[in-house]
PDB file of N, CA and C in Angstrom:
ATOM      1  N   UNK A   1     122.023  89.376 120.538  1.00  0.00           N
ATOM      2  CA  UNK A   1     121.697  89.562 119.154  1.00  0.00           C
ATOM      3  C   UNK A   1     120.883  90.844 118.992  1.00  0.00           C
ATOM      4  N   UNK A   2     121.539  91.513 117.628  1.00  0.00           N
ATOM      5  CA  UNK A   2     120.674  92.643 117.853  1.00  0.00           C
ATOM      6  C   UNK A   2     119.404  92.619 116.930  1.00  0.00           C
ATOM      7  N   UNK A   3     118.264  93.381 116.856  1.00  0.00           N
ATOM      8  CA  UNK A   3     116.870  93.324 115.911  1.00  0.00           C
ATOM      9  C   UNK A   3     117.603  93.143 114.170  1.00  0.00           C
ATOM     10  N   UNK A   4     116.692  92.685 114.038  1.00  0.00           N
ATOM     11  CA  UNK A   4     116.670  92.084 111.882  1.00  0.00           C
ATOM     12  C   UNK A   4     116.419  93.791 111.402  1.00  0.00           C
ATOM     13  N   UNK A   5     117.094  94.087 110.891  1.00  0.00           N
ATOM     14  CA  UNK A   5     117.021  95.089 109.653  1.00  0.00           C
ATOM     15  C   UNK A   5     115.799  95.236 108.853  1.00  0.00           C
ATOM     16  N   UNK A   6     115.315  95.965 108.826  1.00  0.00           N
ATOM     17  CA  UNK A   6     113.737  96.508 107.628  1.00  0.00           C
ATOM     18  C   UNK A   6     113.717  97.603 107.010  1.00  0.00           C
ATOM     19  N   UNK A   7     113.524  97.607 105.918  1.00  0.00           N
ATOM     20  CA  UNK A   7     113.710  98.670 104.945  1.00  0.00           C
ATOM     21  C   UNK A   7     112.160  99.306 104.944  1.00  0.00           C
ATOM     22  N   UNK A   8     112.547 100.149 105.742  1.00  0.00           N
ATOM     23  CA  UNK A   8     111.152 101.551 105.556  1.00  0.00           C
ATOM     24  C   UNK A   8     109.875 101.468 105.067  1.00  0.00           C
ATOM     25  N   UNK A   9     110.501 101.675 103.970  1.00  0.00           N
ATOM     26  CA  UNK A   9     109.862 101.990 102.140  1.00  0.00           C
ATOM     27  C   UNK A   9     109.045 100.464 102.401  1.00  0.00           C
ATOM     28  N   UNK A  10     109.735  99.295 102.457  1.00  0.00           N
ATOM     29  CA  UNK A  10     109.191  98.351 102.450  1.00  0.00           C
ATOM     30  C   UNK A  10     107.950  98.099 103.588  1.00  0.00           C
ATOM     31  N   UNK A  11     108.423  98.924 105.240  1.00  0.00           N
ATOM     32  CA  UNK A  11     107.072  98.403 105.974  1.00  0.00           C
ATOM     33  C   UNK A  11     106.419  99.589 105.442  1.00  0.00           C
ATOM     34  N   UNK A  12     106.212 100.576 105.411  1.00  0.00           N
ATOM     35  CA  UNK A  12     105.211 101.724 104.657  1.00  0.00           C
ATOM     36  C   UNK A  12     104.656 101.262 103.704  1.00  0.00           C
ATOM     37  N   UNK A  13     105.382 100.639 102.866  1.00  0.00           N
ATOM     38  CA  UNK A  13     104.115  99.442 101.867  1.00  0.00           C
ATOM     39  C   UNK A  13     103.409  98.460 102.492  1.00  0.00           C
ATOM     40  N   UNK A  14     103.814  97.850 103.518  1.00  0.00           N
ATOM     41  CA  UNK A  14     103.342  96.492 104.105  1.00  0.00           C
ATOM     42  C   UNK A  14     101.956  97.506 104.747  1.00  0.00           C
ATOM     43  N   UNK A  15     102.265  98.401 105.545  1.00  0.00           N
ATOM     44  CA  UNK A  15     101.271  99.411 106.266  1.00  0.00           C
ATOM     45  C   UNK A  15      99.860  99.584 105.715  1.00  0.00           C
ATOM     46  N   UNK A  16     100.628 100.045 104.541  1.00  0.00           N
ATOM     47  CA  UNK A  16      99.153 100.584 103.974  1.00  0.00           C
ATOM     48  C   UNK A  16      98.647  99.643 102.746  1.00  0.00           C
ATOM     49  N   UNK A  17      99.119  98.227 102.824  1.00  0.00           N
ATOM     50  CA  UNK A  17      98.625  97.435 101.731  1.00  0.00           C
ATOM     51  C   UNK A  17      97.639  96.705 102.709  1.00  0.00           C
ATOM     52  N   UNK A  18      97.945  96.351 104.167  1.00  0.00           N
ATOM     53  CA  UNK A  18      97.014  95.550 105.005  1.00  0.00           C
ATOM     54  C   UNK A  18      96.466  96.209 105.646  1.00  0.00           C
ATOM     55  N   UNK A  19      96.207  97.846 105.370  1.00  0.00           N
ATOM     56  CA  UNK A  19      95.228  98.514 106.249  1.00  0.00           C
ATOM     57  C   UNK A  19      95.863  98.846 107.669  1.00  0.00           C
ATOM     58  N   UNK A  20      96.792  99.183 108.138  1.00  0.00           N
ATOM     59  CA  UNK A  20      97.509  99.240 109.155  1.00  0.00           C
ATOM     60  C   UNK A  20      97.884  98.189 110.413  1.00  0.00           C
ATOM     61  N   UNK A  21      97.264  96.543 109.597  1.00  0.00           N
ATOM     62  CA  UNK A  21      97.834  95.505 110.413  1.00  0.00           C
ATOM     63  C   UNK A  21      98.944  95.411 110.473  1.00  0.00           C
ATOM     64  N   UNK A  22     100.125  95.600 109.659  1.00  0.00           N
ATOM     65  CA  UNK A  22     101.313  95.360 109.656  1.00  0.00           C
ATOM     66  C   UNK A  22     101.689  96.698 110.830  1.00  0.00           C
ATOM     67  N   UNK A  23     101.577  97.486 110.790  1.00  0.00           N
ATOM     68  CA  UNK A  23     101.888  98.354 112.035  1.00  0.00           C
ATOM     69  C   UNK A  23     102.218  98.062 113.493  1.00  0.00           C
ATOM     70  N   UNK A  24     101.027  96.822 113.530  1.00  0.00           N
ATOM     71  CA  UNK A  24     101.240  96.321 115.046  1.00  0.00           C
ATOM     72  C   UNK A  24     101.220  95.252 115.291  1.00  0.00           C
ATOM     73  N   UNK A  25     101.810  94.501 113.912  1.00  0.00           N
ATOM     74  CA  UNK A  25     102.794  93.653 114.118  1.00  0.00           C
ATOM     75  C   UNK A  25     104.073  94.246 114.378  1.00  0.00           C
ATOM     76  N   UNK A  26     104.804  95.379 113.393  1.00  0.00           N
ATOM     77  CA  UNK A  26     105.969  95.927 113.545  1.00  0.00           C
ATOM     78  C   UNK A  26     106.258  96.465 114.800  1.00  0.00           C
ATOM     79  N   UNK A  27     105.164  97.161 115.635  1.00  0.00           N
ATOM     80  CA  UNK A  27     105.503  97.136 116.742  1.00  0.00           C
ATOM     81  C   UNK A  27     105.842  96.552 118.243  1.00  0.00           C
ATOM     82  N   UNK A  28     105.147  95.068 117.828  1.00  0.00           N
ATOM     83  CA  UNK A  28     105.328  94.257 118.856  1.00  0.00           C
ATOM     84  C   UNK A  28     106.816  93.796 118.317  1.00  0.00           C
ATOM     85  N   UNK A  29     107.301  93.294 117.511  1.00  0.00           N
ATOM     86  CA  UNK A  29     108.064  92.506 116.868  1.00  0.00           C
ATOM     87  C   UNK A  29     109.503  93.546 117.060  1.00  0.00           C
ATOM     88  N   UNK A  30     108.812  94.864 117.210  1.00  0.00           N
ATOM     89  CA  UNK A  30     110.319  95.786 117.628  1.00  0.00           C
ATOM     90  C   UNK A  30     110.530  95.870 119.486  1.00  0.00           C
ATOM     91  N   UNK A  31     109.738  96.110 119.392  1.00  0.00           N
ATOM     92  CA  UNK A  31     109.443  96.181 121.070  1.00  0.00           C
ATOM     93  C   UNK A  31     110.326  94.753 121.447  1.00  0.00           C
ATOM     94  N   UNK A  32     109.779  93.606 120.860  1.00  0.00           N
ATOM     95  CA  UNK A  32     110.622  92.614 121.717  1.00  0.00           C
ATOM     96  C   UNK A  32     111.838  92.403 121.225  1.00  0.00           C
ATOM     97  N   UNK A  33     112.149  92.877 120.451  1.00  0.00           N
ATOM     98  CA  UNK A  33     113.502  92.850 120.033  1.00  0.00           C
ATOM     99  C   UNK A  33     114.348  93.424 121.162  1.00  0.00           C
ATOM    100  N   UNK A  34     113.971  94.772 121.218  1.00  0.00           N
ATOM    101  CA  UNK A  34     114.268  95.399 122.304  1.00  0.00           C
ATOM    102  C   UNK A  34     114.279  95.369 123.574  1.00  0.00           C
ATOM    103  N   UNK A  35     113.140  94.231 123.812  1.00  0.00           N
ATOM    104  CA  UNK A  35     112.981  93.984 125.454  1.00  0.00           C
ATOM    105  C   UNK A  35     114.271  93.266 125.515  1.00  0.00           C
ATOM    106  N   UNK A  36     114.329  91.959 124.259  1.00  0.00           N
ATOM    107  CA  UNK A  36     115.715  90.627 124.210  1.00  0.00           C
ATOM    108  C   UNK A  36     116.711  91.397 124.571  1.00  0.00           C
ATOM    109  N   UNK A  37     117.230  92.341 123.575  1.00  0.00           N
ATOM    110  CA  UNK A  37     118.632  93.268 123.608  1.00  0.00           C
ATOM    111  C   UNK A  37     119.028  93.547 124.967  1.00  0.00           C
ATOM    112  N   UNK A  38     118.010  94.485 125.519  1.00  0.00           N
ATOM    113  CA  UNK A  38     118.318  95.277 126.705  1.00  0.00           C
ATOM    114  C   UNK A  38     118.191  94.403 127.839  1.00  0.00           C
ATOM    115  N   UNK A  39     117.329  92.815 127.553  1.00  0.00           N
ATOM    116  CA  UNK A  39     117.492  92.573 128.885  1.00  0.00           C
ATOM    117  C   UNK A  39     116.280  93.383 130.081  1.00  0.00           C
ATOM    118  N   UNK A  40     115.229  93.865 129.553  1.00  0.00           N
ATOM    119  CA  UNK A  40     114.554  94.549 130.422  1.00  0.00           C
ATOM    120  C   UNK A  40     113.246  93.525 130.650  1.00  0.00           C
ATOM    121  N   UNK A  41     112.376  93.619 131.819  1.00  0.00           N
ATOM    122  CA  UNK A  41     111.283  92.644 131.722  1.00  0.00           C
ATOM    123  C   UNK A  41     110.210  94.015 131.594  1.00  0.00           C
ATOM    124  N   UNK A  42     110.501  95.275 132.180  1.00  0.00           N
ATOM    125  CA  UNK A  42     109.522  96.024 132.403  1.00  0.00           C
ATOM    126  C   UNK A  42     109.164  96.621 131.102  1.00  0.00           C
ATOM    127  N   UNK A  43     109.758  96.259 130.068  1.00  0.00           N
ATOM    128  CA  UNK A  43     108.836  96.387 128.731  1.00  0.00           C
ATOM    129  C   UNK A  43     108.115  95.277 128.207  1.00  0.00           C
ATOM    130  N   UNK A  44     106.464  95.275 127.731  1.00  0.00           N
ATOM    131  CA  UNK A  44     105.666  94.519 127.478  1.00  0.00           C
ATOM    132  C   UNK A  44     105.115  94.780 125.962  1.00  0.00           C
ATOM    133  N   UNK A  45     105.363  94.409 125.148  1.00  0.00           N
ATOM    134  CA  UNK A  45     105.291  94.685 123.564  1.00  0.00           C
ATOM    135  C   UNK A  45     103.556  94.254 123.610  1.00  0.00           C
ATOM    136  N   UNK A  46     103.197  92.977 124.480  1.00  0.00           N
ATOM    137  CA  UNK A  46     101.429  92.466 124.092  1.00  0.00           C
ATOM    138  C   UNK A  46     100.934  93.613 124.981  1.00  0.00           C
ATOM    139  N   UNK A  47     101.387  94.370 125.853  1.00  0.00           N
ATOM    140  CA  UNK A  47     100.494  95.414 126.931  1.00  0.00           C
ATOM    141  C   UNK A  47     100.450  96.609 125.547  1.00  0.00           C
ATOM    142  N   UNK A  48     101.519  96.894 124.942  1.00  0.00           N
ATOM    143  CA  UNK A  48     101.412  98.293 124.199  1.00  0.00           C
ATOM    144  C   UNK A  48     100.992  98.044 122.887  1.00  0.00           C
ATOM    145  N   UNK A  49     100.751  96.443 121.947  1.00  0.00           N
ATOM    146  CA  UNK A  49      99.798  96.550 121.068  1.00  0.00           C
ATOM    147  C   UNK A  49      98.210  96.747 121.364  1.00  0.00           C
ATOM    148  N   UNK A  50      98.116  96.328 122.837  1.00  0.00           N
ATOM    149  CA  UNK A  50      96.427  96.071 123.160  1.00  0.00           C
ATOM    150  C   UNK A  50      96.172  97.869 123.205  1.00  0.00           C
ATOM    151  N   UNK A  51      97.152  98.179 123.930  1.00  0.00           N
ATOM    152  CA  UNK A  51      96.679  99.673 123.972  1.00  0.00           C
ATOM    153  C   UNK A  51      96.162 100.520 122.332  1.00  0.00           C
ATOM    154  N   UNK A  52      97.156 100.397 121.897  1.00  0.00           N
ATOM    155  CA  UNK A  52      97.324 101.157 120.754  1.00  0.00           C
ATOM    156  C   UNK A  52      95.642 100.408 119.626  1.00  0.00           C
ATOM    157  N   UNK A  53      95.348  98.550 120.111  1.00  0.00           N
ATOM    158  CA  UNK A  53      94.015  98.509 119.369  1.00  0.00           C
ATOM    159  C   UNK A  53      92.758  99.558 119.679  1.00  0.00           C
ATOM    160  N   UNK A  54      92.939  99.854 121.231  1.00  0.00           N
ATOM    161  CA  UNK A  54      91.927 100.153 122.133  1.00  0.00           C
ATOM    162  C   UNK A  54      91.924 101.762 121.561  1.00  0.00           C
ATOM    163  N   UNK A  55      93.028 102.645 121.893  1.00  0.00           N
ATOM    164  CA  UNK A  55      93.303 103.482 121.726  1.00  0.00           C
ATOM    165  C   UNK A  55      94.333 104.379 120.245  1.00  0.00           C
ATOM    166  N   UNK A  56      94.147 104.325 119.389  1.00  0.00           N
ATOM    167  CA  UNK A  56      95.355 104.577 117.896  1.00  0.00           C
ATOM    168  C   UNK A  56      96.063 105.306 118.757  1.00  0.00           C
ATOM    169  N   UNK A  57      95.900 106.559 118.939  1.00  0.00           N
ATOM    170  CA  UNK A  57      96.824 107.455 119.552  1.00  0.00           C
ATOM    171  C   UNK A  57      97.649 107.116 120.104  1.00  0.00           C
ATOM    172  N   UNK A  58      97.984 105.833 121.073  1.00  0.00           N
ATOM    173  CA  UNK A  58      99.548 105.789 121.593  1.00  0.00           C
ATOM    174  C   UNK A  58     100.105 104.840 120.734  1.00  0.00           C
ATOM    175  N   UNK A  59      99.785 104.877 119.756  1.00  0.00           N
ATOM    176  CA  UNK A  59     100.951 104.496 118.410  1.00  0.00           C
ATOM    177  C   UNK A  59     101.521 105.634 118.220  1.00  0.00           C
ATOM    178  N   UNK A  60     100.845 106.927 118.737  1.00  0.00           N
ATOM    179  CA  UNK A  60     102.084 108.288 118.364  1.00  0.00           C
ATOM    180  C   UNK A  60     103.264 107.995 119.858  1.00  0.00           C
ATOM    181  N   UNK A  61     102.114 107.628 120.533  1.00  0.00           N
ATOM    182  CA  UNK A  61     103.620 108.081 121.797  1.00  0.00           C
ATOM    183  C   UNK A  61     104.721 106.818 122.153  1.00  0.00           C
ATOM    184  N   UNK A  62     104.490 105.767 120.860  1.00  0.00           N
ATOM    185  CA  UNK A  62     105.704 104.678 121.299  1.00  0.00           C
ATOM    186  C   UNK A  62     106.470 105.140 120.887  1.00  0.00           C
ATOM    187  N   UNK A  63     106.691 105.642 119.661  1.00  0.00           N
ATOM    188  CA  UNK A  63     108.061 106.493 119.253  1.00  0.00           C
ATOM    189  C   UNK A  63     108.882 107.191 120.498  1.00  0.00           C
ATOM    190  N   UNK A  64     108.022 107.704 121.218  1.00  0.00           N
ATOM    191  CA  UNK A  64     108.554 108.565 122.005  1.00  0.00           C
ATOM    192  C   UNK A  64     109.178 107.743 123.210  1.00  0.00           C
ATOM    193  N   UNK A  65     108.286 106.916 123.671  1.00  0.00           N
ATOM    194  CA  UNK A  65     108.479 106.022 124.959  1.00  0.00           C
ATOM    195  C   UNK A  65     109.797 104.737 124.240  1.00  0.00           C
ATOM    196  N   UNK A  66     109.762 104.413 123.284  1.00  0.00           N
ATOM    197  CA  UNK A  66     111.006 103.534 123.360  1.00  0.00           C
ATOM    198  C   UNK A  66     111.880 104.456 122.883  1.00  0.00           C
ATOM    199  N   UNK A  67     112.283 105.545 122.264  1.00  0.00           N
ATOM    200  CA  UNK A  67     113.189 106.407 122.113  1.00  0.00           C
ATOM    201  C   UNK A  67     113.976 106.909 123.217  1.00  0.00           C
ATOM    202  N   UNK A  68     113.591 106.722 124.488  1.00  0.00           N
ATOM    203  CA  UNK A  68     113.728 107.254 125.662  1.00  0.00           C
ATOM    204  C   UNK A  68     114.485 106.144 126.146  1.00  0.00           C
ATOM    205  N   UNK A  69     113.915 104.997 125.675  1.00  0.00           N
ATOM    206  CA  UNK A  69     114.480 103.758 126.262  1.00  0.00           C
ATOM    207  C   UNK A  69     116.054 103.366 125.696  1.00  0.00           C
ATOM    208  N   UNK A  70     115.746 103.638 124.112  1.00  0.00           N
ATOM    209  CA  UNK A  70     117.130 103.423 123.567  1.00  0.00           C
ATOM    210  C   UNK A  70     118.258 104.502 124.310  1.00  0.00           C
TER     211      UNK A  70
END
């Protein structure tokens, strides 16, 4: 099965109406979509939200790191 469909516009509202909680929800919630799809174990969606609480900045570099993956 592949990930549920989300309209942009719509999480960019969700984003900035809860202060950027919805962010990392969206990112765990994509991440495992993606782990399901591909079948991979060596992606961890709870390892790369903790990061991104600890640290904001590698919320820039998941783009990059699952882009690589797709």
């Amino acid at each position: 099965m592949k990930g549920e469909v989300r309209n942009p516009m719509t999480t960019w509202i969700l984003v900035i109406a809860t202060c950027g909680l919805y962010g990392w929800y969206w990112w765990y919630t994509a991440a495992t979509e993606l782990k399901n799809y591909l079948g991979r174990e060596d992606i961890n969606p709870i390892m790369d939200v903790g990061i991104c609480f600890v640290c904001g900045f590698y919320m820039l570099y998941l783009p990059i790191k699952y882009g690589k993956i797709i």
